[in-house]
PDB file of N, CA and C in Angstrom:
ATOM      1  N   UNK A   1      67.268 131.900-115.584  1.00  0.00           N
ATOM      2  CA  UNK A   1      66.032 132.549-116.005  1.00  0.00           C
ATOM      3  C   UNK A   1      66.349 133.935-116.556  1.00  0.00           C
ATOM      4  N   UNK A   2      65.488 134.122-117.612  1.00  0.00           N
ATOM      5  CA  UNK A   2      65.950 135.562-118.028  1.00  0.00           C
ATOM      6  C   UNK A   2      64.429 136.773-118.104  1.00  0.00           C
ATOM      7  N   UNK A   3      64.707 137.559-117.829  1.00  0.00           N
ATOM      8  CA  UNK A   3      63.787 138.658-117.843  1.00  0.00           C
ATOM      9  C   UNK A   3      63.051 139.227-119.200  1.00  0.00           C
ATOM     10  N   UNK A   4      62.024 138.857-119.809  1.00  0.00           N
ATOM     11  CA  UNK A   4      61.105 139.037-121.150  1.00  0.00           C
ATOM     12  C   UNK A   4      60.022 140.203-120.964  1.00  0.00           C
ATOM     13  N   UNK A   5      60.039 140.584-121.718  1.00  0.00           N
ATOM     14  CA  UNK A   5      59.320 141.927-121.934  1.00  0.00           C
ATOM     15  C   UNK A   5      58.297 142.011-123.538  1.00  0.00           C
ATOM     16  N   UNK A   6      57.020 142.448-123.370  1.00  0.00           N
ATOM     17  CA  UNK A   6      56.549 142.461-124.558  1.00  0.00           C
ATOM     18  C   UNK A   6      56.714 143.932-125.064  1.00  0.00           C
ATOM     19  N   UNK A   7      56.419 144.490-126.589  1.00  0.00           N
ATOM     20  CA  UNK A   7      56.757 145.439-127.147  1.00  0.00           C
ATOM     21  C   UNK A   7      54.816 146.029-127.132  1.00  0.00           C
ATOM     22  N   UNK A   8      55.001 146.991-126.415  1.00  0.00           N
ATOM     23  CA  UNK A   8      53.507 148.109-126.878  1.00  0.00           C
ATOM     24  C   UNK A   8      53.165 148.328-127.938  1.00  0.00           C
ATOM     25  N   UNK A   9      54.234 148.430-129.230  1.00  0.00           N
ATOM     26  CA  UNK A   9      53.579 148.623-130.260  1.00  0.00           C
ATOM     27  C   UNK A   9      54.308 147.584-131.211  1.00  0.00           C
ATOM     28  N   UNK A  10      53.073 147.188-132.094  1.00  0.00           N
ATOM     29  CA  UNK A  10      52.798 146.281-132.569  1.00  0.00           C
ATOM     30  C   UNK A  10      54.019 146.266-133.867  1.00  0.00           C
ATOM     31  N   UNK A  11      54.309 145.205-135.022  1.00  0.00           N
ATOM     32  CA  UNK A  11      54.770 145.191-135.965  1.00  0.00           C
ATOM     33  C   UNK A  11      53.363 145.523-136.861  1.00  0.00           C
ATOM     34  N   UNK A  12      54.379 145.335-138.412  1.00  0.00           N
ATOM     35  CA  UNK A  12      53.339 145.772-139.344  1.00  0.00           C
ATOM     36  C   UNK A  12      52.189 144.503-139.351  1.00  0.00           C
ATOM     37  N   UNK A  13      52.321 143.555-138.957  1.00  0.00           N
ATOM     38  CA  UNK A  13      51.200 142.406-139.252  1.00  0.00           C
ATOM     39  C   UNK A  13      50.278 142.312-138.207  1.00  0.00           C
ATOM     40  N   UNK A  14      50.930 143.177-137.128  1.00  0.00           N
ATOM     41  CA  UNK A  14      50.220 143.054-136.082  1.00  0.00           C
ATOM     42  C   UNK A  14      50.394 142.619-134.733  1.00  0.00           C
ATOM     43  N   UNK A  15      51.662 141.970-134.900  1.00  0.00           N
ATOM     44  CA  UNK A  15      52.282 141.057-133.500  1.00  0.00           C
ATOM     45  C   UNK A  15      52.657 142.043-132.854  1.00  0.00           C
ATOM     46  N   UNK A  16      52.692 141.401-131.538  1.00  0.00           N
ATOM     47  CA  UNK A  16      53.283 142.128-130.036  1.00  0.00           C
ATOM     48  C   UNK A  16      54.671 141.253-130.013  1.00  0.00           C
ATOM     49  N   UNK A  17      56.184 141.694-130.149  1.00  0.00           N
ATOM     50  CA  UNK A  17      56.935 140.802-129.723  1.00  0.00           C
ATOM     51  C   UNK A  17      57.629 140.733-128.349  1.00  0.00           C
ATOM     52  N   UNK A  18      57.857 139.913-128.164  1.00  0.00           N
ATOM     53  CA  UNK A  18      58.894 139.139-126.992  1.00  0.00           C
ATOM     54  C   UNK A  18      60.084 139.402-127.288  1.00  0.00           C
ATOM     55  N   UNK A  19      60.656 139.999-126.149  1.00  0.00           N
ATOM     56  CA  UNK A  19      62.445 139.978-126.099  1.00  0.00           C
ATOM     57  C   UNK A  19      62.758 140.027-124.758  1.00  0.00           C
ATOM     58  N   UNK A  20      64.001 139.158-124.796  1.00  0.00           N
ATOM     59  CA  UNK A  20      64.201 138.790-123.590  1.00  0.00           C
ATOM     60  C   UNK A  20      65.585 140.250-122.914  1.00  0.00           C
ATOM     61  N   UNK A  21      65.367 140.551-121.964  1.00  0.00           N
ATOM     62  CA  UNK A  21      66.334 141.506-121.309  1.00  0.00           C
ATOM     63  C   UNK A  21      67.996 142.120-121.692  1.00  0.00           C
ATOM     64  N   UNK A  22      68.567 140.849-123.087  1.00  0.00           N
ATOM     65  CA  UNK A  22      69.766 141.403-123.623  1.00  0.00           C
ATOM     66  C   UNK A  22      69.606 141.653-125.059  1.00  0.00           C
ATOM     67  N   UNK A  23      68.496 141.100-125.432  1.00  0.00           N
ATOM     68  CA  UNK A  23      68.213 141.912-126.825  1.00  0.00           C
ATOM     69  C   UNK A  23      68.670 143.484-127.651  1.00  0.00           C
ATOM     70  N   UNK A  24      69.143 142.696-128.301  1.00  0.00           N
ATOM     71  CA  UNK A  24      69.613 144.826-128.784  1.00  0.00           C
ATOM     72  C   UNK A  24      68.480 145.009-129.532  1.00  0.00           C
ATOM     73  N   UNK A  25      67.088 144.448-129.949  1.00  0.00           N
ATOM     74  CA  UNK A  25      66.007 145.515-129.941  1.00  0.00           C
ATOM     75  C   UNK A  25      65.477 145.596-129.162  1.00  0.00           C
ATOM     76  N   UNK A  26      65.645 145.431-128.357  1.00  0.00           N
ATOM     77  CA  UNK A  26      64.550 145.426-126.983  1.00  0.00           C
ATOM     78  C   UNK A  26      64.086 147.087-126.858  1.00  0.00           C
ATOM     79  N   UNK A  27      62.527 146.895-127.109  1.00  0.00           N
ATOM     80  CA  UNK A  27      62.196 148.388-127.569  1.00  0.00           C
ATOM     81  C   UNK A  27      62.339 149.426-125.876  1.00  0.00           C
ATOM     82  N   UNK A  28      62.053 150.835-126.505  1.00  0.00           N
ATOM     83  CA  UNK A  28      62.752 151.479-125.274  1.00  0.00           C
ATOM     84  C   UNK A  28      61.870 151.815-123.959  1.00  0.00           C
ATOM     85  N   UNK A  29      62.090 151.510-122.407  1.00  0.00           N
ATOM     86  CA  UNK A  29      60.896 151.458-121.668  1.00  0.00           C
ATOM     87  C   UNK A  29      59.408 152.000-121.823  1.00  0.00           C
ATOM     88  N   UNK A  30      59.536 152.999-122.439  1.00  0.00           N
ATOM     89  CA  UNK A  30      57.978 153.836-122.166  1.00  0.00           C
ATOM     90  C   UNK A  30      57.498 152.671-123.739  1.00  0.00           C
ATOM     91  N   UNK A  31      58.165 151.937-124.406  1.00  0.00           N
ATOM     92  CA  UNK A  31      57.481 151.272-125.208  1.00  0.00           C
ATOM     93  C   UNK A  31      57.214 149.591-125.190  1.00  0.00           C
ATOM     94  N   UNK A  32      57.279 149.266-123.779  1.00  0.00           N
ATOM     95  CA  UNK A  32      57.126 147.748-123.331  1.00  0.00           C
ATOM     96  C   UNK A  32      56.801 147.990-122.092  1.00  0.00           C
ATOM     97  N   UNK A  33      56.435 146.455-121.844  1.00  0.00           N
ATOM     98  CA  UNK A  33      55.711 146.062-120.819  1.00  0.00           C
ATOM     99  C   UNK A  33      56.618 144.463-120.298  1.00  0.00           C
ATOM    100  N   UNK A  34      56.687 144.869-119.005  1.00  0.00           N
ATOM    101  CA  UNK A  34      57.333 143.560-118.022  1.00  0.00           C
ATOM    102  C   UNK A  34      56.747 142.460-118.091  1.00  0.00           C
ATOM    103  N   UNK A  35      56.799 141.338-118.273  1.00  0.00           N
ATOM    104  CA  UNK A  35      56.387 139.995-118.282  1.00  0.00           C
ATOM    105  C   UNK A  35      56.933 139.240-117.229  1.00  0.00           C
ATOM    106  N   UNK A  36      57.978 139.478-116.406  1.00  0.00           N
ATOM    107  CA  UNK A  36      58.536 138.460-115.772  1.00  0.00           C
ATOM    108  C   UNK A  36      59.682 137.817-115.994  1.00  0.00           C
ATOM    109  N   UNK A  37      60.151 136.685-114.998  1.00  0.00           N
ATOM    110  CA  UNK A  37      61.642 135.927-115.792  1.00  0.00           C
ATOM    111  C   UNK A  37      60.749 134.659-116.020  1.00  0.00           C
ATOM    112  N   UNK A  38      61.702 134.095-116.745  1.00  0.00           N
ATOM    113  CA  UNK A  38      60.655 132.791-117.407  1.00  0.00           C
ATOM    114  C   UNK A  38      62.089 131.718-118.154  1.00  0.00           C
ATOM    115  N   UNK A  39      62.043 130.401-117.708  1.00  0.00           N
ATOM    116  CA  UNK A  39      63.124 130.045-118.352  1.00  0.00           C
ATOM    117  C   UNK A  39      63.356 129.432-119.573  1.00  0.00           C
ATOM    118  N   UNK A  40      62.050 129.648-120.354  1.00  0.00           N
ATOM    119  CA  UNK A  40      61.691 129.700-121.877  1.00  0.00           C
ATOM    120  C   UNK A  40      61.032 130.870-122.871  1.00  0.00           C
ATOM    121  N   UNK A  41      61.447 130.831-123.417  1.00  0.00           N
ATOM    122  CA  UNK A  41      60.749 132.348-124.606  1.00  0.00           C
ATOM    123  C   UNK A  41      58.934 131.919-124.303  1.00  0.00           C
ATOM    124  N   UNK A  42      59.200 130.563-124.648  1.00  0.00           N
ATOM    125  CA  UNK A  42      57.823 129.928-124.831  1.00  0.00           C
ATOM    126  C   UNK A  42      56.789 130.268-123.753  1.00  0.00           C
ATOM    127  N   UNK A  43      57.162 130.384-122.536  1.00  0.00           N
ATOM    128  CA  UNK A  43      56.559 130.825-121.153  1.00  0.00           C
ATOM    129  C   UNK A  43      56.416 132.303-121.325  1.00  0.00           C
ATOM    130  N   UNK A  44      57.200 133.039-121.458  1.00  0.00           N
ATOM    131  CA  UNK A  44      57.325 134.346-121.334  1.00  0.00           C
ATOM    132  C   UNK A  44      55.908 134.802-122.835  1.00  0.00           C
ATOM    133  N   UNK A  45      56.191 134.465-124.095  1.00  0.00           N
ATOM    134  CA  UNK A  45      54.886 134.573-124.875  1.00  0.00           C
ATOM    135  C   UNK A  45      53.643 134.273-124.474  1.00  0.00           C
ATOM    136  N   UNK A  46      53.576 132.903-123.829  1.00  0.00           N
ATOM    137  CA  UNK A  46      52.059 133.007-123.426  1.00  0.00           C
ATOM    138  C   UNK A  46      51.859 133.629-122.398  1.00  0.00           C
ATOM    139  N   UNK A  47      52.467 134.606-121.206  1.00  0.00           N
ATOM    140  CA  UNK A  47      52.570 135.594-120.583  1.00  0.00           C
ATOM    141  C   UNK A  47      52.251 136.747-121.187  1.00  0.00           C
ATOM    142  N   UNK A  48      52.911 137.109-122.354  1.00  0.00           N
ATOM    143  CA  UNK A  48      52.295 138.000-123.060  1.00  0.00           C
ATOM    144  C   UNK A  48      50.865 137.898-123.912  1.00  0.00           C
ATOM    145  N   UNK A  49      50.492 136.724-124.128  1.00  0.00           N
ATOM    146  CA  UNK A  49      49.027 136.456-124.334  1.00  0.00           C
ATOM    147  C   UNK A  49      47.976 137.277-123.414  1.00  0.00           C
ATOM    148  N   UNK A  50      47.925 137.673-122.542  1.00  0.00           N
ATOM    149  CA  UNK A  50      47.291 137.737-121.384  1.00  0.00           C
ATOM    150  C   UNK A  50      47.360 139.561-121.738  1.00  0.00           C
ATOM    151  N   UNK A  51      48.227 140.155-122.503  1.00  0.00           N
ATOM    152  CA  UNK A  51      47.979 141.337-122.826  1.00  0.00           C
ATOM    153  C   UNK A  51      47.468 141.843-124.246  1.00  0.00           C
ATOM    154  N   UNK A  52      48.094 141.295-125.213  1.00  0.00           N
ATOM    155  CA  UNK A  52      47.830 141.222-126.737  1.00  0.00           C
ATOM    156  C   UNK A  52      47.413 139.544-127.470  1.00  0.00           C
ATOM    157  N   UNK A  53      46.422 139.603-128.117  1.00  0.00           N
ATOM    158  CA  UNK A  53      45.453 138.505-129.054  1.00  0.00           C
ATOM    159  C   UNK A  53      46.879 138.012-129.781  1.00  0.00           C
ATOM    160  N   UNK A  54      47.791 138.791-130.831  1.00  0.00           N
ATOM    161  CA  UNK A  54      48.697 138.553-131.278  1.00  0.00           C
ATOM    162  C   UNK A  54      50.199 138.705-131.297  1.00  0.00           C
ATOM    163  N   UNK A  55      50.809 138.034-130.347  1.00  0.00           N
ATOM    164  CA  UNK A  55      52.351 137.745-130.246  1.00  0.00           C
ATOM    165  C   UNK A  55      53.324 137.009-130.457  1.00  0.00           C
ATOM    166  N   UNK A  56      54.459 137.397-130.727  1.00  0.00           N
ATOM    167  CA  UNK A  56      55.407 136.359-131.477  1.00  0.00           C
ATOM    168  C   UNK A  56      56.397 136.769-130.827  1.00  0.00           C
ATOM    169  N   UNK A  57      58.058 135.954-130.836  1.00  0.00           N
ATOM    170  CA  UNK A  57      58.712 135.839-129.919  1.00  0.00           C
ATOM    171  C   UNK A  57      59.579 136.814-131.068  1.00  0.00           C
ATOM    172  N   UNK A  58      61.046 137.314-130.546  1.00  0.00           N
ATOM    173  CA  UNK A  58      61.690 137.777-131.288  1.00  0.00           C
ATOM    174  C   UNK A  58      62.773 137.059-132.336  1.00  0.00           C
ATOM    175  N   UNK A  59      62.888 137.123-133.450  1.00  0.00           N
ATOM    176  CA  UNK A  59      63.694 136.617-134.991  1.00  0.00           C
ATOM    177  C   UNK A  59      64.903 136.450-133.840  1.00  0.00           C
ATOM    178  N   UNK A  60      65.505 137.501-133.305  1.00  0.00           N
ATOM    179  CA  UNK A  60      66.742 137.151-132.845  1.00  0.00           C
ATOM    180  C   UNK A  60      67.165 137.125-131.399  1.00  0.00           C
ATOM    181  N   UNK A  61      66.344 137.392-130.539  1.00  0.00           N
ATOM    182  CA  UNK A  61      66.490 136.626-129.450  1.00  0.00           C
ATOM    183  C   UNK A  61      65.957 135.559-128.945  1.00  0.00           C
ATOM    184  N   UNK A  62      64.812 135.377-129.536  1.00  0.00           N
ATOM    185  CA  UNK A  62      63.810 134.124-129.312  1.00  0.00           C
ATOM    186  C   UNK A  62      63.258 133.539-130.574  1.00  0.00           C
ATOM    187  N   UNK A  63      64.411 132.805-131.241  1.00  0.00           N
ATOM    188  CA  UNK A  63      64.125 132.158-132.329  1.00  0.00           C
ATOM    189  C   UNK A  63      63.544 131.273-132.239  1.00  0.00           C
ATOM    190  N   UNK A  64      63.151 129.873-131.034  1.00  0.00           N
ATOM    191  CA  UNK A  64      62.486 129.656-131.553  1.00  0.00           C
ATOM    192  C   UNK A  64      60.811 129.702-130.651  1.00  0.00           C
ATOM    193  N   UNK A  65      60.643 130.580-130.743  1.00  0.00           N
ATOM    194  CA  UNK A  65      59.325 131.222-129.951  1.00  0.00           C
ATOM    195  C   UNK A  65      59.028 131.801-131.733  1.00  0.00           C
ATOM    196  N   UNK A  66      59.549 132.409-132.290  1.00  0.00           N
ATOM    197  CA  UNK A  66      59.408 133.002-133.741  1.00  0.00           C
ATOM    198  C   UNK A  66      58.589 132.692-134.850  1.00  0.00           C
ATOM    199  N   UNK A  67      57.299 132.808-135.040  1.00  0.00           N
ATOM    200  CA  UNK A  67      56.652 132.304-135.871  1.00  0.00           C
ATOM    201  C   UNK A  67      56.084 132.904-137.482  1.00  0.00           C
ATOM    202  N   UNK A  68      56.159 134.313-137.163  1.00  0.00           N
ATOM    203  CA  UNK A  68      55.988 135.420-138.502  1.00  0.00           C
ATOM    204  C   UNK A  68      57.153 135.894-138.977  1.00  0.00           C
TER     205      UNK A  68
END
């Protein structure tokens, strides 16, 4: 299981993304929020549902959670 985190601030389209705990963007604490461990991207996003209307997983740690 790995530890996923959503990003506080948004991309330009609007998404909240998902990255999971070894991500080298994994944005910097005061700019995310804990989600939990989860042993799919897919779990950990709709976890982040529950904070932001629009989220997407990350291009490169959670490809395929990745939809924009």
């Amino acid at each position: 299981m790995k530890k996923y985190y959503v990003n506080t601030q948004a991309q330009a389209n609007g998404d909240h993304e998902v990255h999971d705990e070894n991500c080298r963007f994994l944005p910097l604490s005061a700019n995310r929020i804990y989600l939990g461990e989860y042993h799919t991207c897919a779990s950990a996003v709709s976890a982040a549902k529950n904070h932001y209307v629009k989220v997407d997983g990350c291009y490169f740690c959670s490809p395929t959670c990745h939809k924009s």
